[in-house]
ModelCIF file with pLDDT and N, C-alpha, C, O atoms, coordinates in Angstrom:
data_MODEL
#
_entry.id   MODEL 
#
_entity.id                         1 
_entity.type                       polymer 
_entity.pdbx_number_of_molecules   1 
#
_entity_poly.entity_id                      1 
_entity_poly.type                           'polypeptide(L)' 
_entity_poly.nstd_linkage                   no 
_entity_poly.nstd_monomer                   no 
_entity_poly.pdbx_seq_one_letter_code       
;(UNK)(UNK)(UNK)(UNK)(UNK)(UNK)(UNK)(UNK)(UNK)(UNK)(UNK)(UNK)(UNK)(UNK)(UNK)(UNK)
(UNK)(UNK)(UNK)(UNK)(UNK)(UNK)(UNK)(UNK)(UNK)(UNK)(UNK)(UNK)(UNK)(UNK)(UNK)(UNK)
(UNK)(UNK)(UNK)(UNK)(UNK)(UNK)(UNK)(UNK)(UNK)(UNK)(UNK)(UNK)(UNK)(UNK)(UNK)
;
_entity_poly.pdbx_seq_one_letter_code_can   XXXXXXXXXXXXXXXXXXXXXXXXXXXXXXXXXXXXXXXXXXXXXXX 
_entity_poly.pdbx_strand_id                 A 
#
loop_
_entity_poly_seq.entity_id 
_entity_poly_seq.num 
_entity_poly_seq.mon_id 
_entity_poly_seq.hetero 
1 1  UNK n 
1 2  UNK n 
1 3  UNK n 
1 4  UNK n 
1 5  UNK n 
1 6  UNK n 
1 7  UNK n 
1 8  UNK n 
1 9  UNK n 
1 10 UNK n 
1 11 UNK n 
1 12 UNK n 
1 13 UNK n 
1 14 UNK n 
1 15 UNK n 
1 16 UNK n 
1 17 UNK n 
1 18 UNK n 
1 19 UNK n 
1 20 UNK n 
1 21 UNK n 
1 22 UNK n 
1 23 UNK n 
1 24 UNK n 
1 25 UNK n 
1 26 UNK n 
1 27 UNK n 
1 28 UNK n 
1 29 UNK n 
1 30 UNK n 
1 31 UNK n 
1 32 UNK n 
1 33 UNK n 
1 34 UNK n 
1 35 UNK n 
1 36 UNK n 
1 37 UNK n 
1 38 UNK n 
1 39 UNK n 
1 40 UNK n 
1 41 UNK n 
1 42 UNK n 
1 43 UNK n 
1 44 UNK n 
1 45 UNK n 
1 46 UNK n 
1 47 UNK n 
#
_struct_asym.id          A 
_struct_asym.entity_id   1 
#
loop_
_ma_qa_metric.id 
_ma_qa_metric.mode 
_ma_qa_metric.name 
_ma_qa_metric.software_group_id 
_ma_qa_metric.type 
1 global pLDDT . pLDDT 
2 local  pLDDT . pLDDT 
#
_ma_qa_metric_global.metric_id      1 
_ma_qa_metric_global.metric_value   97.34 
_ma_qa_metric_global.model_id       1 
_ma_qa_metric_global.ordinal_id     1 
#
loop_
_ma_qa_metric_local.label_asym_id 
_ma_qa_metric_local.label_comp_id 
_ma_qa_metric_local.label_seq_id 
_ma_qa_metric_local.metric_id 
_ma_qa_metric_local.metric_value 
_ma_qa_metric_local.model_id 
_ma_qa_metric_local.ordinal_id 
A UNK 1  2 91.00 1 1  
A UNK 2  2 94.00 1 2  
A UNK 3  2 96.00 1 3  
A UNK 4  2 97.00 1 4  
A UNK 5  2 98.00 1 5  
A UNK 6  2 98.00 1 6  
A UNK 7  2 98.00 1 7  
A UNK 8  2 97.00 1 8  
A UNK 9  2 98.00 1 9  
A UNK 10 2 98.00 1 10 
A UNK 11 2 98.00 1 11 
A UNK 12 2 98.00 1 12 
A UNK 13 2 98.00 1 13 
A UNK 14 2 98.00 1 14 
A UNK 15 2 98.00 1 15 
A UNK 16 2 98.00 1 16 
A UNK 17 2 98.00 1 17 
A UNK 18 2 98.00 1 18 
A UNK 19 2 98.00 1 19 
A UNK 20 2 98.00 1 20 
A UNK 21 2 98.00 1 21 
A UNK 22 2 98.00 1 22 
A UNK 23 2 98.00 1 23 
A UNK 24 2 98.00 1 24 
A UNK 25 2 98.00 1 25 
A UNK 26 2 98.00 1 26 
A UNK 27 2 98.00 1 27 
A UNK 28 2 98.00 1 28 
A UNK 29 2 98.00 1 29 
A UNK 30 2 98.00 1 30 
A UNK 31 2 98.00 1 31 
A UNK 32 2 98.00 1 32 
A UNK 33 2 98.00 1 33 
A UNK 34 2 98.00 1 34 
A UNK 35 2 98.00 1 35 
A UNK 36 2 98.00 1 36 
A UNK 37 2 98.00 1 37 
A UNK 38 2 98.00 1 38 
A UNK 39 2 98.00 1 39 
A UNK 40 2 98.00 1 40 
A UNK 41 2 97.00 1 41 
A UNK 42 2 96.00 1 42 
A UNK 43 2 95.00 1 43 
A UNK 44 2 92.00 1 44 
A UNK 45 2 95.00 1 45 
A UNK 46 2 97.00 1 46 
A UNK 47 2 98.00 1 47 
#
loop_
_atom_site.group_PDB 
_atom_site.id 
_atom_site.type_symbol 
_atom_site.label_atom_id 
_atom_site.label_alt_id 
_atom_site.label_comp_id 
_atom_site.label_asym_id 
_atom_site.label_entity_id 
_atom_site.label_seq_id 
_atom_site.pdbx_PDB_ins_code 
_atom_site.Cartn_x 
_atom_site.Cartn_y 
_atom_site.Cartn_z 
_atom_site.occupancy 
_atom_site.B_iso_or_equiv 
_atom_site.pdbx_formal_charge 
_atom_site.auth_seq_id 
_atom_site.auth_comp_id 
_atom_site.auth_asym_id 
_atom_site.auth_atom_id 
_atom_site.pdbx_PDB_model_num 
ATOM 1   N N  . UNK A 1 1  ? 52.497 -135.820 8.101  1.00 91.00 ? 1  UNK A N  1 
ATOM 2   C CA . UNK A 1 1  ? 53.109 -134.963 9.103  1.00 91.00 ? 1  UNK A CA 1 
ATOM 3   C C  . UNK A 1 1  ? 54.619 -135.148 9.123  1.00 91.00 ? 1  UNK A C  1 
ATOM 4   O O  . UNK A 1 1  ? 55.089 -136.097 8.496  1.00 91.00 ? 1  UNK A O  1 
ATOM 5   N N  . UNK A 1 2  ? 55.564 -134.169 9.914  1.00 94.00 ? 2  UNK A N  1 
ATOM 6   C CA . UNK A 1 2  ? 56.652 -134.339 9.994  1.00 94.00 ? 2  UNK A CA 1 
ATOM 7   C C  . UNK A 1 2  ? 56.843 -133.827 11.290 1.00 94.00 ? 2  UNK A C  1 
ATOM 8   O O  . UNK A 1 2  ? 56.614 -132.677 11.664 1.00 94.00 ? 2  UNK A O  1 
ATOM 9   N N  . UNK A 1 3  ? 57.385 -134.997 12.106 1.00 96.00 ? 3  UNK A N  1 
ATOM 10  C CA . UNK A 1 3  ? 57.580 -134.530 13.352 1.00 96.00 ? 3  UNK A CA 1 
ATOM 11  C C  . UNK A 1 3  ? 59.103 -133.757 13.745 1.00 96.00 ? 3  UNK A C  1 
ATOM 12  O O  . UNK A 1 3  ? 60.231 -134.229 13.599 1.00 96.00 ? 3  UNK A O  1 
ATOM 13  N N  . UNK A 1 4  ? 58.725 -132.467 14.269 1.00 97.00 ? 4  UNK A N  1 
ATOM 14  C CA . UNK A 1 4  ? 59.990 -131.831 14.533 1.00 97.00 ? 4  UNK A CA 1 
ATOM 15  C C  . UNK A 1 4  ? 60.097 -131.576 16.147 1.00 97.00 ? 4  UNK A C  1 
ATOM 16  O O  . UNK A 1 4  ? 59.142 -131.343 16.888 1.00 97.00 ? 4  UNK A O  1 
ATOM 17  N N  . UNK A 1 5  ? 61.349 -131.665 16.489 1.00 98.00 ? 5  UNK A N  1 
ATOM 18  C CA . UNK A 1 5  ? 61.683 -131.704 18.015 1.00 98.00 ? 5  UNK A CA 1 
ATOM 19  C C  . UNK A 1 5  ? 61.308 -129.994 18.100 1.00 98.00 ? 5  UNK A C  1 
ATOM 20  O O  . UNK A 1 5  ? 61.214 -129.164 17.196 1.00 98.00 ? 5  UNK A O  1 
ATOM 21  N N  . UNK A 1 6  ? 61.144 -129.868 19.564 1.00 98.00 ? 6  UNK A N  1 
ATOM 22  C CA . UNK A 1 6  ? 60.652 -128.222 19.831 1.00 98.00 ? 6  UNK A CA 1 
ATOM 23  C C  . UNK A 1 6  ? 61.883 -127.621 19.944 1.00 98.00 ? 6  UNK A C  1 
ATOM 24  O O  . UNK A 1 6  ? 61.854 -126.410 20.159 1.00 98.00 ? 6  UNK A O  1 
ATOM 25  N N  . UNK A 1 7  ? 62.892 -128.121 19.860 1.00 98.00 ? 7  UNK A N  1 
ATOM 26  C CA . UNK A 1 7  ? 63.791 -126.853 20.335 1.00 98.00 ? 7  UNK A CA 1 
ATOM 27  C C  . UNK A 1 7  ? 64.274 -126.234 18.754 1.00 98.00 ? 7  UNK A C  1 
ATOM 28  O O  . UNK A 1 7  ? 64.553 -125.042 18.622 1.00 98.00 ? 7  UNK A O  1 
ATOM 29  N N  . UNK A 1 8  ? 64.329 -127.236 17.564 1.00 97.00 ? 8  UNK A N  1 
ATOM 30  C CA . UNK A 1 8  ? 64.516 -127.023 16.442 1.00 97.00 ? 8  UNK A CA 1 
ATOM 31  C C  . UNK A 1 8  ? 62.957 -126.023 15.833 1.00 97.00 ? 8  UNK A C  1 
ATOM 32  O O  . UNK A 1 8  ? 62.878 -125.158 14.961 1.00 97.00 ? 8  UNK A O  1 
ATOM 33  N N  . UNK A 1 9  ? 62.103 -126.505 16.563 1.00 98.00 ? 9  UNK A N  1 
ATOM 34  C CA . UNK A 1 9  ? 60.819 -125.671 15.457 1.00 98.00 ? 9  UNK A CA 1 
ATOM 35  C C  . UNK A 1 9  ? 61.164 -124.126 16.700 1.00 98.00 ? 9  UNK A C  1 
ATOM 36  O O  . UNK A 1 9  ? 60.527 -123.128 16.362 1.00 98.00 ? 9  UNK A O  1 
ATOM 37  N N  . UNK A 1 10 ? 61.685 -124.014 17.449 1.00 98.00 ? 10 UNK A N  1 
ATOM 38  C CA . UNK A 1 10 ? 61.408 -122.969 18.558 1.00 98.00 ? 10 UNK A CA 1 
ATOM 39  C C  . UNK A 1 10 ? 62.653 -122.129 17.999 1.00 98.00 ? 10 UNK A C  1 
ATOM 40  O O  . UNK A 1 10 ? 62.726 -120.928 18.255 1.00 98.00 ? 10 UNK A O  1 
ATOM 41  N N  . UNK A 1 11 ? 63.882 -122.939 17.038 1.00 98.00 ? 11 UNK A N  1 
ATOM 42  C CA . UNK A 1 11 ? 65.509 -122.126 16.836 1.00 98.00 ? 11 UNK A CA 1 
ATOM 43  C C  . UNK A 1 11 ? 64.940 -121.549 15.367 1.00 98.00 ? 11 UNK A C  1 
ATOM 44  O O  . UNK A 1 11 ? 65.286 -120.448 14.938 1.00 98.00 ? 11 UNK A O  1 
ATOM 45  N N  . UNK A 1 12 ? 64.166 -122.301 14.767 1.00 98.00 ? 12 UNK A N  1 
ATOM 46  C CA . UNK A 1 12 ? 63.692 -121.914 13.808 1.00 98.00 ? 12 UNK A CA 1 
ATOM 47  C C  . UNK A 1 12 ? 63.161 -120.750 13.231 1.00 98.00 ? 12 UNK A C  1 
ATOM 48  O O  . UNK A 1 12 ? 63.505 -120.138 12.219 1.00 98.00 ? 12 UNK A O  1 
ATOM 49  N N  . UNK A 1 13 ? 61.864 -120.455 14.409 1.00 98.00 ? 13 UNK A N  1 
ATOM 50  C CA . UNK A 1 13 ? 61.086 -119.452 14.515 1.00 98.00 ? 13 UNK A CA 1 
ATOM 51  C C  . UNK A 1 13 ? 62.008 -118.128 14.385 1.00 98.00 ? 13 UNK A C  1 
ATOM 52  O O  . UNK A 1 13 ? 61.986 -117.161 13.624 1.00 98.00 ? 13 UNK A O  1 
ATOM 53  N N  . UNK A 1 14 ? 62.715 -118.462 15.319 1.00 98.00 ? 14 UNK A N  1 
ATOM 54  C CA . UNK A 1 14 ? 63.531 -117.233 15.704 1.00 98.00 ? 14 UNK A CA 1 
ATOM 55  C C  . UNK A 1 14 ? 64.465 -116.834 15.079 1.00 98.00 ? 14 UNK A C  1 
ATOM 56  O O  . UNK A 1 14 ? 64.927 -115.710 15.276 1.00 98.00 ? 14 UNK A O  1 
ATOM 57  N N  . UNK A 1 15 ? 64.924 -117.624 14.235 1.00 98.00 ? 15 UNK A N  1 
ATOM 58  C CA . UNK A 1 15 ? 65.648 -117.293 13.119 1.00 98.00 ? 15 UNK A CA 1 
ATOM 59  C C  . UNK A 1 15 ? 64.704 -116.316 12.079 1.00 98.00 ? 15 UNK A C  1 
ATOM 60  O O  . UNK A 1 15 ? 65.038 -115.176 11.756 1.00 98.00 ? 15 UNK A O  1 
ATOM 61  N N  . UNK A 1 16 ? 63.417 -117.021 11.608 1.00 98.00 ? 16 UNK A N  1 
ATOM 62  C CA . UNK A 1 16 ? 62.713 -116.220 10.947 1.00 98.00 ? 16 UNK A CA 1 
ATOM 63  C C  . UNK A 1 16 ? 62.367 -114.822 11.402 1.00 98.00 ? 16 UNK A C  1 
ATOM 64  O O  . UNK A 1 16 ? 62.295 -113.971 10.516 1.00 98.00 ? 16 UNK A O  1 
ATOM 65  N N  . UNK A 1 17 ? 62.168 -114.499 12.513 1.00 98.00 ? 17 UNK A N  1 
ATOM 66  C CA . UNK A 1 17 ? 61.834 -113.288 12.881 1.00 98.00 ? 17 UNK A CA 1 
ATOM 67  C C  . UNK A 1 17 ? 63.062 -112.523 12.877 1.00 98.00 ? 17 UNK A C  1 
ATOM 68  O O  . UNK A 1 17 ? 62.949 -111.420 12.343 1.00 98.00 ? 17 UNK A O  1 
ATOM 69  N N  . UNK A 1 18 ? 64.137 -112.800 13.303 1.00 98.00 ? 18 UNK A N  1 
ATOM 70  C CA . UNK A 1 18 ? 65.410 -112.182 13.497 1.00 98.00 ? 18 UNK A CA 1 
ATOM 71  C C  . UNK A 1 18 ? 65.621 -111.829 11.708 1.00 98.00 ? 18 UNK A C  1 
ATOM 72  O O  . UNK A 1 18 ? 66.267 -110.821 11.423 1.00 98.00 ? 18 UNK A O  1 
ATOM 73  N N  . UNK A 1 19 ? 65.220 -112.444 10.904 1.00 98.00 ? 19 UNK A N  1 
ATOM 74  C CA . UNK A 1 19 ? 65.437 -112.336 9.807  1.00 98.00 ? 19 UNK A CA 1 
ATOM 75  C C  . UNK A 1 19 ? 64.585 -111.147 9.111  1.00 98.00 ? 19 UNK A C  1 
ATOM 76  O O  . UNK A 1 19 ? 64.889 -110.162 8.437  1.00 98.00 ? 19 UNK A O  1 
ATOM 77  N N  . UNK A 1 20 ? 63.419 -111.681 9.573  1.00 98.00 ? 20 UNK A N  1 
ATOM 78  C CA . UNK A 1 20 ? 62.143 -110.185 9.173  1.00 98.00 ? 20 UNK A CA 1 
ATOM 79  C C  . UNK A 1 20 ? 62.605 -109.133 10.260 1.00 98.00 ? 20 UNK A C  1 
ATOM 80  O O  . UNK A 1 20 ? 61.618 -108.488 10.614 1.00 98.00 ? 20 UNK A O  1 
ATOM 81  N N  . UNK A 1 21 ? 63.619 -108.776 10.840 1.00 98.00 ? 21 UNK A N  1 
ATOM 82  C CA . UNK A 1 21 ? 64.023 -107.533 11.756 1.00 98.00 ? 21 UNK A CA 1 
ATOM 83  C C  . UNK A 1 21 ? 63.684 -107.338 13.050 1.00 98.00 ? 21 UNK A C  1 
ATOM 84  O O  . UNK A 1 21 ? 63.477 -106.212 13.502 1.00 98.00 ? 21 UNK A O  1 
ATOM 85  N N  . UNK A 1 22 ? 63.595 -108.516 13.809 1.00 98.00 ? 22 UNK A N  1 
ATOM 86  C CA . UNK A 1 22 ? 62.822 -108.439 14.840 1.00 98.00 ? 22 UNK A CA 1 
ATOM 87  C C  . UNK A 1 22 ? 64.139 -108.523 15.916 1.00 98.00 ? 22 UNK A C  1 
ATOM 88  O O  . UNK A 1 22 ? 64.899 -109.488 15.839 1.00 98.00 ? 22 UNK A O  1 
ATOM 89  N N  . UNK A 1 23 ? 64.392 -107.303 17.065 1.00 98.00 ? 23 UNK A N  1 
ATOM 90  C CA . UNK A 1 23 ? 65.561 -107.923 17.827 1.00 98.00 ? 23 UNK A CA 1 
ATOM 91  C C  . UNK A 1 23 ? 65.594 -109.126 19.117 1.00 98.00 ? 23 UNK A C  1 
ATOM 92  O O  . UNK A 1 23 ? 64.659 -109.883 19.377 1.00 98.00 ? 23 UNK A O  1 
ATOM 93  N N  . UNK A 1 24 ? 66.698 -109.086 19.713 1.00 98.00 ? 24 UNK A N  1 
ATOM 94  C CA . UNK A 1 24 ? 66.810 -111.009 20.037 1.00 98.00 ? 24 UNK A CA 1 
ATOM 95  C C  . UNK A 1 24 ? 65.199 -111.139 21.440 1.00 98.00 ? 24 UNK A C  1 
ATOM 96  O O  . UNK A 1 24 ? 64.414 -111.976 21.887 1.00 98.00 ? 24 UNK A O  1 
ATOM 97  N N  . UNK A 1 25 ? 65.462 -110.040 21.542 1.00 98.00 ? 25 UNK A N  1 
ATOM 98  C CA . UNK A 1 25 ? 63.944 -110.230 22.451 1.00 98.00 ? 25 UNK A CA 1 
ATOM 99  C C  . UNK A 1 25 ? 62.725 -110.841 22.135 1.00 98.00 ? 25 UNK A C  1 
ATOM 100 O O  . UNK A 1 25 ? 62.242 -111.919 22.479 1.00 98.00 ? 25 UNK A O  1 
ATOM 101 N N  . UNK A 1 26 ? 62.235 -109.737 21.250 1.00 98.00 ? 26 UNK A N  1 
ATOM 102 C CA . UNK A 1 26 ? 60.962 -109.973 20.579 1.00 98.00 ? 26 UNK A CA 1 
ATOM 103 C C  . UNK A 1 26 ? 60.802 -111.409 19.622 1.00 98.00 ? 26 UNK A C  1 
ATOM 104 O O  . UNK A 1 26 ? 59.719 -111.948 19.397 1.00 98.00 ? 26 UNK A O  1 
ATOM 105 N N  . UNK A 1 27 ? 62.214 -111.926 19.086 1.00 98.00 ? 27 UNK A N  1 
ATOM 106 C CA . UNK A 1 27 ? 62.315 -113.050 18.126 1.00 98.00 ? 27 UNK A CA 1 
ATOM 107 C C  . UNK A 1 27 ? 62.099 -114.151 19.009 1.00 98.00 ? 27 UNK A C  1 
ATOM 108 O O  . UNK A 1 27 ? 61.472 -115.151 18.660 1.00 98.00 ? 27 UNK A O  1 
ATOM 109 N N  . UNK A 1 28 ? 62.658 -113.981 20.279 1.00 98.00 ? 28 UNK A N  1 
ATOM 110 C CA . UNK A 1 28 ? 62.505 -115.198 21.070 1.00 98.00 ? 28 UNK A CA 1 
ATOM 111 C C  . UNK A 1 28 ? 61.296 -115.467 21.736 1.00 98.00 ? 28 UNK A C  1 
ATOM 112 O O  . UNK A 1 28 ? 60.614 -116.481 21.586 1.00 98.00 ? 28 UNK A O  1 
ATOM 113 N N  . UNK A 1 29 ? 61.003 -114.284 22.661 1.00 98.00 ? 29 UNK A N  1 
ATOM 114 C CA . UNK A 1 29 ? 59.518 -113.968 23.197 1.00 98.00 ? 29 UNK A CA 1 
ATOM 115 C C  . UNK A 1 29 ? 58.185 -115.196 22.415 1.00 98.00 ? 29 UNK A C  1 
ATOM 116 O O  . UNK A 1 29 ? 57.580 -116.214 22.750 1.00 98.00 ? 29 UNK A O  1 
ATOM 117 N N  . UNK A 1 30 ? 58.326 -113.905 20.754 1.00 98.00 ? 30 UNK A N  1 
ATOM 118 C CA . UNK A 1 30 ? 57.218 -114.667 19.962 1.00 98.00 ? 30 UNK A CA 1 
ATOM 119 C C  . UNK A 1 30 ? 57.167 -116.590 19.656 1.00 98.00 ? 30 UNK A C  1 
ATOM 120 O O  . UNK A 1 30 ? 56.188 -117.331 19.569 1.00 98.00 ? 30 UNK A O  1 
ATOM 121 N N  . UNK A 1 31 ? 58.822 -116.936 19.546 1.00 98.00 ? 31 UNK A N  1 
ATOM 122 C CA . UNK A 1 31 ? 59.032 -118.180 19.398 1.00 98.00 ? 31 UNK A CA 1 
ATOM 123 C C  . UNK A 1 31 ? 58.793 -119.133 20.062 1.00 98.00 ? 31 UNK A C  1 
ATOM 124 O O  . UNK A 1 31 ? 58.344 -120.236 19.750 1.00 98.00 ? 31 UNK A O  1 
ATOM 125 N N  . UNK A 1 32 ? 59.353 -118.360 21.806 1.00 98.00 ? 32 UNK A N  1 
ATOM 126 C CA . UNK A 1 32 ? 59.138 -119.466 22.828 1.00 98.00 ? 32 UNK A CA 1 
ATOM 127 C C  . UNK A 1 32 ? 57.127 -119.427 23.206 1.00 98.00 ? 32 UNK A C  1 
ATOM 128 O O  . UNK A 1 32 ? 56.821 -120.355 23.955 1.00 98.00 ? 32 UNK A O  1 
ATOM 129 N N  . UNK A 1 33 ? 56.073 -118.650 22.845 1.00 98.00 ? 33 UNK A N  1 
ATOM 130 C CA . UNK A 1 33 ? 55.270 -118.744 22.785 1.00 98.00 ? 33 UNK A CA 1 
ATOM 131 C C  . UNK A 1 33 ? 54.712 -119.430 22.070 1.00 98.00 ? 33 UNK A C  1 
ATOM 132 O O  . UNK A 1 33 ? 54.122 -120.376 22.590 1.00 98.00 ? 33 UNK A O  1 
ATOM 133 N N  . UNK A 1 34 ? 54.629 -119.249 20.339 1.00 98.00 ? 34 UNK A N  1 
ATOM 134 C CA . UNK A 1 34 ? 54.288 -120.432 19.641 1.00 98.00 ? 34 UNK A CA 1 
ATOM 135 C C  . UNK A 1 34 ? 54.639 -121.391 19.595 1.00 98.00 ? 34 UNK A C  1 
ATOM 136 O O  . UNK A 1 34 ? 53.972 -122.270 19.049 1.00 98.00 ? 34 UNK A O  1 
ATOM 137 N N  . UNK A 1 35 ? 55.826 -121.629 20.145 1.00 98.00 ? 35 UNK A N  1 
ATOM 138 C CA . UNK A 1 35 ? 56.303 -123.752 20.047 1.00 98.00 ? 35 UNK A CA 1 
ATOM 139 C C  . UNK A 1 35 ? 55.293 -123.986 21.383 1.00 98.00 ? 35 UNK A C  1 
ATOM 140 O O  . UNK A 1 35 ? 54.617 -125.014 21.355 1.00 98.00 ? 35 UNK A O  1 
ATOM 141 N N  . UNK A 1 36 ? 55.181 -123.283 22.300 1.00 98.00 ? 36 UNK A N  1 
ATOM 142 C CA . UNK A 1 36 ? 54.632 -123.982 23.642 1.00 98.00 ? 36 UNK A CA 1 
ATOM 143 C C  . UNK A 1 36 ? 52.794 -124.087 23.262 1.00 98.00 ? 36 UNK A C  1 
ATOM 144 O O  . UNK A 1 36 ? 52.045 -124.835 23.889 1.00 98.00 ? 36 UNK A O  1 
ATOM 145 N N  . UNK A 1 37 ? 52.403 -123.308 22.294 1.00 98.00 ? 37 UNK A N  1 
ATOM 146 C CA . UNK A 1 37 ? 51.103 -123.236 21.925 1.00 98.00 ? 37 UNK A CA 1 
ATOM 147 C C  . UNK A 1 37 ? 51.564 -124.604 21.051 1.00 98.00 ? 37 UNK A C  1 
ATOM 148 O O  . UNK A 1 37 ? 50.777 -125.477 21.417 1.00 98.00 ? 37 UNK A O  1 
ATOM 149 N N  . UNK A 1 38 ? 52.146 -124.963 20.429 1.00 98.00 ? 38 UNK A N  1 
ATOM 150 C CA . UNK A 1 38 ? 52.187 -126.299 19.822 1.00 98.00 ? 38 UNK A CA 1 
ATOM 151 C C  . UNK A 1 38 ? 52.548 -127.370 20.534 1.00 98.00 ? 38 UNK A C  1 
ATOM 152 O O  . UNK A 1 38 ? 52.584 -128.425 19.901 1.00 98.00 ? 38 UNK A O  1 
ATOM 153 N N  . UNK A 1 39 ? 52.810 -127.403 21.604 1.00 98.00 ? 39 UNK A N  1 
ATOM 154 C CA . UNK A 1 39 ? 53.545 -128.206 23.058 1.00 98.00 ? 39 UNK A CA 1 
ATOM 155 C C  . UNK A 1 39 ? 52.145 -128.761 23.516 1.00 98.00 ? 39 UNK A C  1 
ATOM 156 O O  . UNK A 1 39 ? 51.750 -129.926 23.545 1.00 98.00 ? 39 UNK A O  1 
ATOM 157 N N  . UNK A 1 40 ? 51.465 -127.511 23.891 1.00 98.00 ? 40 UNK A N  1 
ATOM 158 C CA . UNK A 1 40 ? 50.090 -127.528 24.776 1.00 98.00 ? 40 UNK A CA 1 
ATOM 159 C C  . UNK A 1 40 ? 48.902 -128.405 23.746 1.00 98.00 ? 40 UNK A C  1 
ATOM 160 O O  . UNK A 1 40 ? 47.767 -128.699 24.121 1.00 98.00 ? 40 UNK A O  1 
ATOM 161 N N  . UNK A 1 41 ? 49.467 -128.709 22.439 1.00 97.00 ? 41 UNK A N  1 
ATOM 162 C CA . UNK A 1 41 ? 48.284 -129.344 21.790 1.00 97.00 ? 41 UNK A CA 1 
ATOM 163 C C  . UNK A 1 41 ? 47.643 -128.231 20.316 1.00 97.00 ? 41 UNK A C  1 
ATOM 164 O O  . UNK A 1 41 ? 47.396 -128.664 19.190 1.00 97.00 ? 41 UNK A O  1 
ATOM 165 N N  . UNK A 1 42 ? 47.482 -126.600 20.819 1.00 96.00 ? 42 UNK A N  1 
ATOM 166 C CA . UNK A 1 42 ? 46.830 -125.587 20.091 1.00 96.00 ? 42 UNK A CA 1 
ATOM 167 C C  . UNK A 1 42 ? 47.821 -125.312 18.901 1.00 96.00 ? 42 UNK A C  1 
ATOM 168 O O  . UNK A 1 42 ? 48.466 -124.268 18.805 1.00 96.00 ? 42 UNK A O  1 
ATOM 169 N N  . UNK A 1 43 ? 47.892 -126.579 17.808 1.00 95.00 ? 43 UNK A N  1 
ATOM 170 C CA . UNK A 1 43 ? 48.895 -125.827 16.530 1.00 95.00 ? 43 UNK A CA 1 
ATOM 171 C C  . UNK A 1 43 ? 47.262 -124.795 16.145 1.00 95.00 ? 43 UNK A C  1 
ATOM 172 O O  . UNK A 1 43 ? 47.635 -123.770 15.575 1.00 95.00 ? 43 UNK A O  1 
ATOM 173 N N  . UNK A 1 44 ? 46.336 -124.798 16.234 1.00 92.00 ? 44 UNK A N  1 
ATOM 174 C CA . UNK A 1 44 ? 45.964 -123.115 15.826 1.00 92.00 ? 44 UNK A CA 1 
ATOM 175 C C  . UNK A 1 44 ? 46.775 -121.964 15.872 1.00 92.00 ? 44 UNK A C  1 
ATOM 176 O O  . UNK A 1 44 ? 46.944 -121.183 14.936 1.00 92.00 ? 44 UNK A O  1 
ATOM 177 N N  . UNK A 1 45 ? 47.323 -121.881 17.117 1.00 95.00 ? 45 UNK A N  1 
ATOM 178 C CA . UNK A 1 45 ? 48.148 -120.833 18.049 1.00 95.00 ? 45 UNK A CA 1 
ATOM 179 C C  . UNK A 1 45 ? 49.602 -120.722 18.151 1.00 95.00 ? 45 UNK A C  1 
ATOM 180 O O  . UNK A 1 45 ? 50.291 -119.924 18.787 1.00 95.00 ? 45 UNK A O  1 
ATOM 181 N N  . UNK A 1 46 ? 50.070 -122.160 17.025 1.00 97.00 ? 46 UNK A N  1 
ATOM 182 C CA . UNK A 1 46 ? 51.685 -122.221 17.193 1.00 97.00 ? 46 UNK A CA 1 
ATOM 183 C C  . UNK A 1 46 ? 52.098 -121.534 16.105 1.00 97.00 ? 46 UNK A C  1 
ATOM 184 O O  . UNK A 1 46 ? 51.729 -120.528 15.499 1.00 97.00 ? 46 UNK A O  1 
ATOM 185 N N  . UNK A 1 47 ? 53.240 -122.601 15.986 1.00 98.00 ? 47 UNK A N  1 
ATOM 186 C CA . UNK A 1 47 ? 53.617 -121.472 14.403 1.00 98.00 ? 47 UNK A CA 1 
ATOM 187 C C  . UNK A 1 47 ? 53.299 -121.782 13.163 1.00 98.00 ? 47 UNK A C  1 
ATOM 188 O O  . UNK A 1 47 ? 53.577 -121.012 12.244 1.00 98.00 ? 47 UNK A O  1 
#
């Protein structure tokens, strides 16, 4: 494993989506959802 702090796997995300065309809403929305699905325990549901 490699443990990454959430705010880096959460700046991350959102970089990727912002990158696949997503604007600052939707990039963040989806991001701050999957790090917290990985927060809560469910990496099924994170990113």
């Amino acid at each position: 494993y490699t443990n990454v702090p959430w705010e880096q796997l959460q700046a991350s995300t959102v970089a990727v989506f912002r990158a696949a065309g997503s604007d600052v809403r939707e990039a963040q929305l989806i991001a701050e959802h999957l790090v917290e699905a990985n927060l809560r325990g469910h990496d099924s549901h994170g990113v």
